[in-house]
Protein backbone atom coordinates (compact mmCIF):
# COMPACT_ATOMS: atom_id res chain seq x y z
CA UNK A 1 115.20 103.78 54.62
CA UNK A 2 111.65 104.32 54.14
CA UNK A 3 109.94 107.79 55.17
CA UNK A 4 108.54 105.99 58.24
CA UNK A 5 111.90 104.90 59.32
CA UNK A 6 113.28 108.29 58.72
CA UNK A 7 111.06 109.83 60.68
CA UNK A 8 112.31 107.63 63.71
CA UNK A 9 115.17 108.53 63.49
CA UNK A 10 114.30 112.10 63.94
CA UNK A 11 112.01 111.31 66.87
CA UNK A 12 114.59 109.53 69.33
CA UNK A 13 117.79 111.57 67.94
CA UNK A 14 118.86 112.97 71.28
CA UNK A 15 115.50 110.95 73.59
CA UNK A 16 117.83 108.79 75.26
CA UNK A 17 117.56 110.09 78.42
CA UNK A 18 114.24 111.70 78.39
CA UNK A 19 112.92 107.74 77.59
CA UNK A 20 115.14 106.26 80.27
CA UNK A 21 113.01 108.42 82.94
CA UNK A 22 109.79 108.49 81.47
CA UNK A 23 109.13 105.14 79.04
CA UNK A 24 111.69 102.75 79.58
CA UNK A 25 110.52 101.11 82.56
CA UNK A 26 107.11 100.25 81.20
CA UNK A 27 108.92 98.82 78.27
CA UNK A 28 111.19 96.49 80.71
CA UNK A 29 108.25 94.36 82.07
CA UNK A 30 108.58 91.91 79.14
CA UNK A 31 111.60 91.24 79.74
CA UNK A 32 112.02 88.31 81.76
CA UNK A 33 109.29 86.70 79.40
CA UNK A 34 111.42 87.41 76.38
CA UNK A 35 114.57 85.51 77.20
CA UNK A 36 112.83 82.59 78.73
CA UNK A 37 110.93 81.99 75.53
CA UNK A 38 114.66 82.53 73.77
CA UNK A 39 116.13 80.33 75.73
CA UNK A 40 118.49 82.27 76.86
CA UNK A 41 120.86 80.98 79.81
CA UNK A 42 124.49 80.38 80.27
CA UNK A 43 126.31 80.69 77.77
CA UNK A 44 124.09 81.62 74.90
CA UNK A 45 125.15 83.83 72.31
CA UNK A 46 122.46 86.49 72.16
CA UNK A 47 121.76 89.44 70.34
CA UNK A 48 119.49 92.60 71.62
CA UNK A 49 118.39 94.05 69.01
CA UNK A 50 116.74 97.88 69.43
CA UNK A 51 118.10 97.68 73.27
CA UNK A 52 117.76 101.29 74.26
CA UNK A 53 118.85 101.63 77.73
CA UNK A 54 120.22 97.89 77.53
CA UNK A 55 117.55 96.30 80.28
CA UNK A 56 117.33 93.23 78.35
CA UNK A 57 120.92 93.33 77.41
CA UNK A 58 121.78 93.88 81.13
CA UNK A 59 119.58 90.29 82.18
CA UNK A 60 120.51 88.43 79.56
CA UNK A 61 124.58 89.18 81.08
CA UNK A 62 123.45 88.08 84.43
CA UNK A 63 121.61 84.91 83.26
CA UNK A 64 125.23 84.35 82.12
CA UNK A 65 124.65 84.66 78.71
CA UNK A 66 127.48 86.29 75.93
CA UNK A 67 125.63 89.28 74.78
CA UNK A 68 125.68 91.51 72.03
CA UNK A 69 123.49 94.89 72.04
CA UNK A 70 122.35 97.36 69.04
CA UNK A 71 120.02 100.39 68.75
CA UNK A 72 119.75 103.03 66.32
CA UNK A 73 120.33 105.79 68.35
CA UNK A 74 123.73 106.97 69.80
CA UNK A 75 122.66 107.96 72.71
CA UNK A 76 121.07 104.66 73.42
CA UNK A 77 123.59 102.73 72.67
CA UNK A 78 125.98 104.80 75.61
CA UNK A 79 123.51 104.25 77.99
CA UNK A 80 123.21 100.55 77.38
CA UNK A 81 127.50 100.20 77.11
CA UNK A 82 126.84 101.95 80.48
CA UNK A 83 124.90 99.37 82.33
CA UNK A 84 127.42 96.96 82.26
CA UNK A 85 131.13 96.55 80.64
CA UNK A 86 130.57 93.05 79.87
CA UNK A 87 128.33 93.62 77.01
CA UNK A 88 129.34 94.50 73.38
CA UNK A 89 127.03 97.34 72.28
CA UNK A 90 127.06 98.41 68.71
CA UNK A 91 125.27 101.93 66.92
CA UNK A 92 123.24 99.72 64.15
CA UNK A 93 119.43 99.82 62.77
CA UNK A 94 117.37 96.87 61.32
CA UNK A 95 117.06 95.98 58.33
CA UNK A 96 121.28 95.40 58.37
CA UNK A 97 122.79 94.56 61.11
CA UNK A 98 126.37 94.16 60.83
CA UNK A 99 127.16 90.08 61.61
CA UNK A 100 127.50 87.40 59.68
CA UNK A 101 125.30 84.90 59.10
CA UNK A 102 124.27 82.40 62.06
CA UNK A 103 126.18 84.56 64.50
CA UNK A 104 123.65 84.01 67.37
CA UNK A 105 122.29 81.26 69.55
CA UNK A 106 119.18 83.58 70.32
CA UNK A 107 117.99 86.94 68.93
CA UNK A 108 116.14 89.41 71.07
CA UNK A 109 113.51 92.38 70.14
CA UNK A 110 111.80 94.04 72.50
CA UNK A 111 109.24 96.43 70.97
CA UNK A 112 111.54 97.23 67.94
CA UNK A 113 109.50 95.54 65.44
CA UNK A 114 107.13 98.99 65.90
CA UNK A 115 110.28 100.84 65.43
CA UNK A 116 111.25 99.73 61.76
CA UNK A 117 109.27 100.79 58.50
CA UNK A 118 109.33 97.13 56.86
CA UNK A 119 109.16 94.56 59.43
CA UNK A 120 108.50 91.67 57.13
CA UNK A 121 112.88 92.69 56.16
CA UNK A 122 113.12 93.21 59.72
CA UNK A 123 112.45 89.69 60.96
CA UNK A 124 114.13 88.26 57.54
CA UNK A 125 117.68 89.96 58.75
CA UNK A 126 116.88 88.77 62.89
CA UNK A 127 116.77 85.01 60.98
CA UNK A 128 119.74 85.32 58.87
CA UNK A 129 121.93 86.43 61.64
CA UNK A 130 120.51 83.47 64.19
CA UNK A 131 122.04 79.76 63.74
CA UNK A 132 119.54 76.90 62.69
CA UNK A 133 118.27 76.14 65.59
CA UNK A 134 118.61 78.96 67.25
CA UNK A 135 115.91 80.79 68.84
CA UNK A 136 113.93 84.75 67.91
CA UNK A 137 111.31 86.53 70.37
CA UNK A 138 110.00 89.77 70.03
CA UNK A 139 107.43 91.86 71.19
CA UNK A 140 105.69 95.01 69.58
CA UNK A 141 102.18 96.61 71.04
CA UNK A 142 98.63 95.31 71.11
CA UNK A 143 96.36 96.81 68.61
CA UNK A 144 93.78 97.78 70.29
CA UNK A 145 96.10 98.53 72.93
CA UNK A 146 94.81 98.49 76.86
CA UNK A 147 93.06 101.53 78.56
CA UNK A 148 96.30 102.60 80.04
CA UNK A 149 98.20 102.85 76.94
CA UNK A 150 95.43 104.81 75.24
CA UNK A 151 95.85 107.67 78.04
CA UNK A 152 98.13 110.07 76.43
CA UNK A 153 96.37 109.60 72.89
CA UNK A 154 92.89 110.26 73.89
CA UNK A 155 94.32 113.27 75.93
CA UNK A 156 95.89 114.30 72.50
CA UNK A 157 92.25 114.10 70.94
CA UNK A 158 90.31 115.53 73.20
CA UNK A 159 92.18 118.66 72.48
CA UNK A 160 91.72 118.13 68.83
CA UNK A 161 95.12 117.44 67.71
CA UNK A 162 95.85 115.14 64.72
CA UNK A 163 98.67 113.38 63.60
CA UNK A 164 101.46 116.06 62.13
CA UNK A 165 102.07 115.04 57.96
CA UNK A 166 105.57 114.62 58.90
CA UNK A 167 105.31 111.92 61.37
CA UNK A 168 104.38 109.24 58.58
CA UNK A 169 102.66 106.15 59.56
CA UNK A 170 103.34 102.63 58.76
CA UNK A 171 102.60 101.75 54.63
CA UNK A 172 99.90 99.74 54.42
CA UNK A 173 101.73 97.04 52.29
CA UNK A 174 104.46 96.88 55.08
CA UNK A 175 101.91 96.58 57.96
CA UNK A 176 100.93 93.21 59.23
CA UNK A 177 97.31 93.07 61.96
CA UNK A 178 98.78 93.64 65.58
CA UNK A 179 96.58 90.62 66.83
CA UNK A 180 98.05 87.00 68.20
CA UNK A 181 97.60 85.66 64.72
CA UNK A 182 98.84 88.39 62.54
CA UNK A 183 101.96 88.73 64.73
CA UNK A 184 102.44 84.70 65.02
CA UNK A 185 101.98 84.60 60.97
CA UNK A 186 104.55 87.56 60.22
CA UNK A 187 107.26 85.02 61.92
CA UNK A 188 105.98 82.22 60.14
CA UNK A 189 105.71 84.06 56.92
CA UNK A 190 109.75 84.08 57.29
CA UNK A 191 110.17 81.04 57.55
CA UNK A 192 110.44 80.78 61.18
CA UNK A 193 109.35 77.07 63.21
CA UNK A 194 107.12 76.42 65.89
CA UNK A 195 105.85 79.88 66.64
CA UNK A 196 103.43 81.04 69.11
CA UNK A 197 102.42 84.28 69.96
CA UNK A 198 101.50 85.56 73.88
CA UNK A 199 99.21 88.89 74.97
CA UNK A 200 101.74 89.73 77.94
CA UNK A 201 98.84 92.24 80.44
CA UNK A 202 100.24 94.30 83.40
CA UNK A 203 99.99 97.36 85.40
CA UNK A 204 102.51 100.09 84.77
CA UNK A 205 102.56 101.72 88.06
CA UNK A 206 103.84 105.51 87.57
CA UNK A 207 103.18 109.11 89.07
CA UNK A 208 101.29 111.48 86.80
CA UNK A 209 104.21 114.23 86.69
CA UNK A 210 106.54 111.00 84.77
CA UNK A 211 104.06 109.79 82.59
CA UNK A 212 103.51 113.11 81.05
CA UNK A 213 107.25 113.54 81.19
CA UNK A 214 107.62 111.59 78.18
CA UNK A 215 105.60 113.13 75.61
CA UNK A 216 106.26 116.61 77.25
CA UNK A 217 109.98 115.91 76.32
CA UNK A 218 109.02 114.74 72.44
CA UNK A 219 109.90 111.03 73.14
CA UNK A 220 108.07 108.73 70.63
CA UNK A 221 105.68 109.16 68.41
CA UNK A 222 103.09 110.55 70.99
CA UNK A 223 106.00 113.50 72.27
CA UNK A 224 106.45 114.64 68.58
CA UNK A 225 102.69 114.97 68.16
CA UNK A 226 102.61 116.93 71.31
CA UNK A 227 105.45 118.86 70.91
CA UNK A 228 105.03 120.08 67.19
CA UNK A 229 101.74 122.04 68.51
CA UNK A 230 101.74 125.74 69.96
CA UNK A 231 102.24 126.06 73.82
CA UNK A 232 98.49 126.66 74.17
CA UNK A 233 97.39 123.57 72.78
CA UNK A 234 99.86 121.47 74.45
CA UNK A 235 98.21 122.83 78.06
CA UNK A 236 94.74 122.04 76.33
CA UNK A 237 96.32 118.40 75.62
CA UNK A 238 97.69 118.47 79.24
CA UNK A 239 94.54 119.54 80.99
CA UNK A 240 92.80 116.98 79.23
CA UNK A 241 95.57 114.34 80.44
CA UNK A 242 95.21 115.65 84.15
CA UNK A 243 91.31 115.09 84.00
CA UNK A 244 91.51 111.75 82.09
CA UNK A 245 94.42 110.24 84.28
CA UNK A 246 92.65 110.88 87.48
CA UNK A 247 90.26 107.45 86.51
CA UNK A 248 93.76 105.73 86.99
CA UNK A 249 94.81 107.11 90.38
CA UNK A 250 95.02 105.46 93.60
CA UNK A 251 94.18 106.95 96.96
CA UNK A 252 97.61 107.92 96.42
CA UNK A 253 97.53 109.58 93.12
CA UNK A 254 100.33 107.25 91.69
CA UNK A 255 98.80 105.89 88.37
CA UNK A 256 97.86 102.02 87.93
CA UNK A 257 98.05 102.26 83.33
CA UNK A 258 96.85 98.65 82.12
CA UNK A 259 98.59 97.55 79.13
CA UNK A 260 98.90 94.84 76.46
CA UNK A 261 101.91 93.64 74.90
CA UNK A 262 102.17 90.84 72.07
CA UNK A 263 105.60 88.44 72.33
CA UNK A 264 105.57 85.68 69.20
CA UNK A 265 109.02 83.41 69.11
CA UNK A 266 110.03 80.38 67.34
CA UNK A 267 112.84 78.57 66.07
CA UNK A 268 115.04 79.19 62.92
């Protein structure tokens, strides 16, 4: 593993179920997109790869699809074989995932791609385990993301706070631009067909109290940066969030976060 993947393990050892209540349902929205432009229906062999709480595992099963799910993190992976018996969920991490080749009628991603240290390996192994054929869609952020997914880290700034030395980011020689292009070329670059990339836009509707949940609990990259400071700078960060989120509040104080999501797909 590479220092960057290391260090995500560390971050989501144990997040499971801070994520599921804070995170998870803004990562969900793509969902629907993802397994239409995978193809996936009845019948299909697909694999989730980086499932988490298994919500695209879960509507791939009721599309009537045969569905296999993976994460790197145990406590994913029992919250996932939770949400329903019918799908075969499996501890493993990307770059090796433990099929043969051509296993799978359709491989699945959803935001793991910013998970994993060399991505270019990443989308290699997703390939090898798909039949020819067969169809890959994943999604990772938009760089520059929307305003409501810069919330947490301008709150983080404003209090002066940079990124800890042992929260690594990605190397540069692994990293690939986060745009429509760079993301379509990374798939083509492995010798995927026909690919397209999408910007997928929404609202994440939340409360304040659950957005700040998540990085107040250390999940992701944004909790460990809050939570490796001192208790005094992490209510400087949250006073800052409180003032900054309040441009995002409806007459009803429940939070309307724009956001920007890339999914590229093609054909092996």
């Amino acid at each position: 593993m590479t220092a960057f993947d290391q260090a995500e393990r560390r971050s989501w050892a144990g997040q499971a179920t801070a994520y599921a209540s804070s995170f998870a349902k803004l990562c969900a929205y793509p969902v629907p997109w993802v397994l239409d432009a995978a193809e996936v229906c009845a019948g299909t062999r697909v694999l989730d790869v980086g499932t988490g709480t298994g919500t695209a595992a879960l509507a791939a099963c009721e599309r009537g699809a045969r569905v296999t799910a993976v994460d790197a993190e145990a406590g994913m992976v029992a919250l996932a074989a939770r949400a329903a018996s019918a799908i075969d969920v499996r501890l493993a991490a990307l770059p090796h995932l433990p099929f043969g080749d051509h296993e799978f009628d359709a491989v699945i991603g959803n935001f793991v791609l910013n998970h994993v240290g060399r991505p270019r390996d990443a989308v290699a192994e997703l390939r090898r385990v798909t039949r020819p054929g067969g169809r890959i869609a994943v999604t990772i952020w938009a760089v520059p993301g929307a305003p409501g997914q810069a919330l947490l880290g301008q709150a983080v700034q404003a209090a002066g706070v940079a990124r800890p030395a042992h929260l690594p980011a990605l190397a540069p020689e692994d990293d690939f631009p986060r745009t429509e292009h760079g993301f379509a070329a990374l798939l083509s670059e492995m010798g995927l067909a026909d690919v397209s990339c999408d910007t997928l836009t929404w609202n994440h509707r939340t409360t304040p109290d659950e957005w700040w949940s998540g990085p107040a609990a250390g999940v992701a990259t944004i909790g460990q940066i809050v939570r490796s400071q001192p208790n005094a700078i992490i209510m400087e960060i949250k006073g800052h969030y409180d003032a900054l989120s309040a441009q995002f509040a409806d007459p009803d104080g429940v939070l309307m976060l724009p956001h920007a999501a890339l999914m590229a797909h093609g054909r092996v």
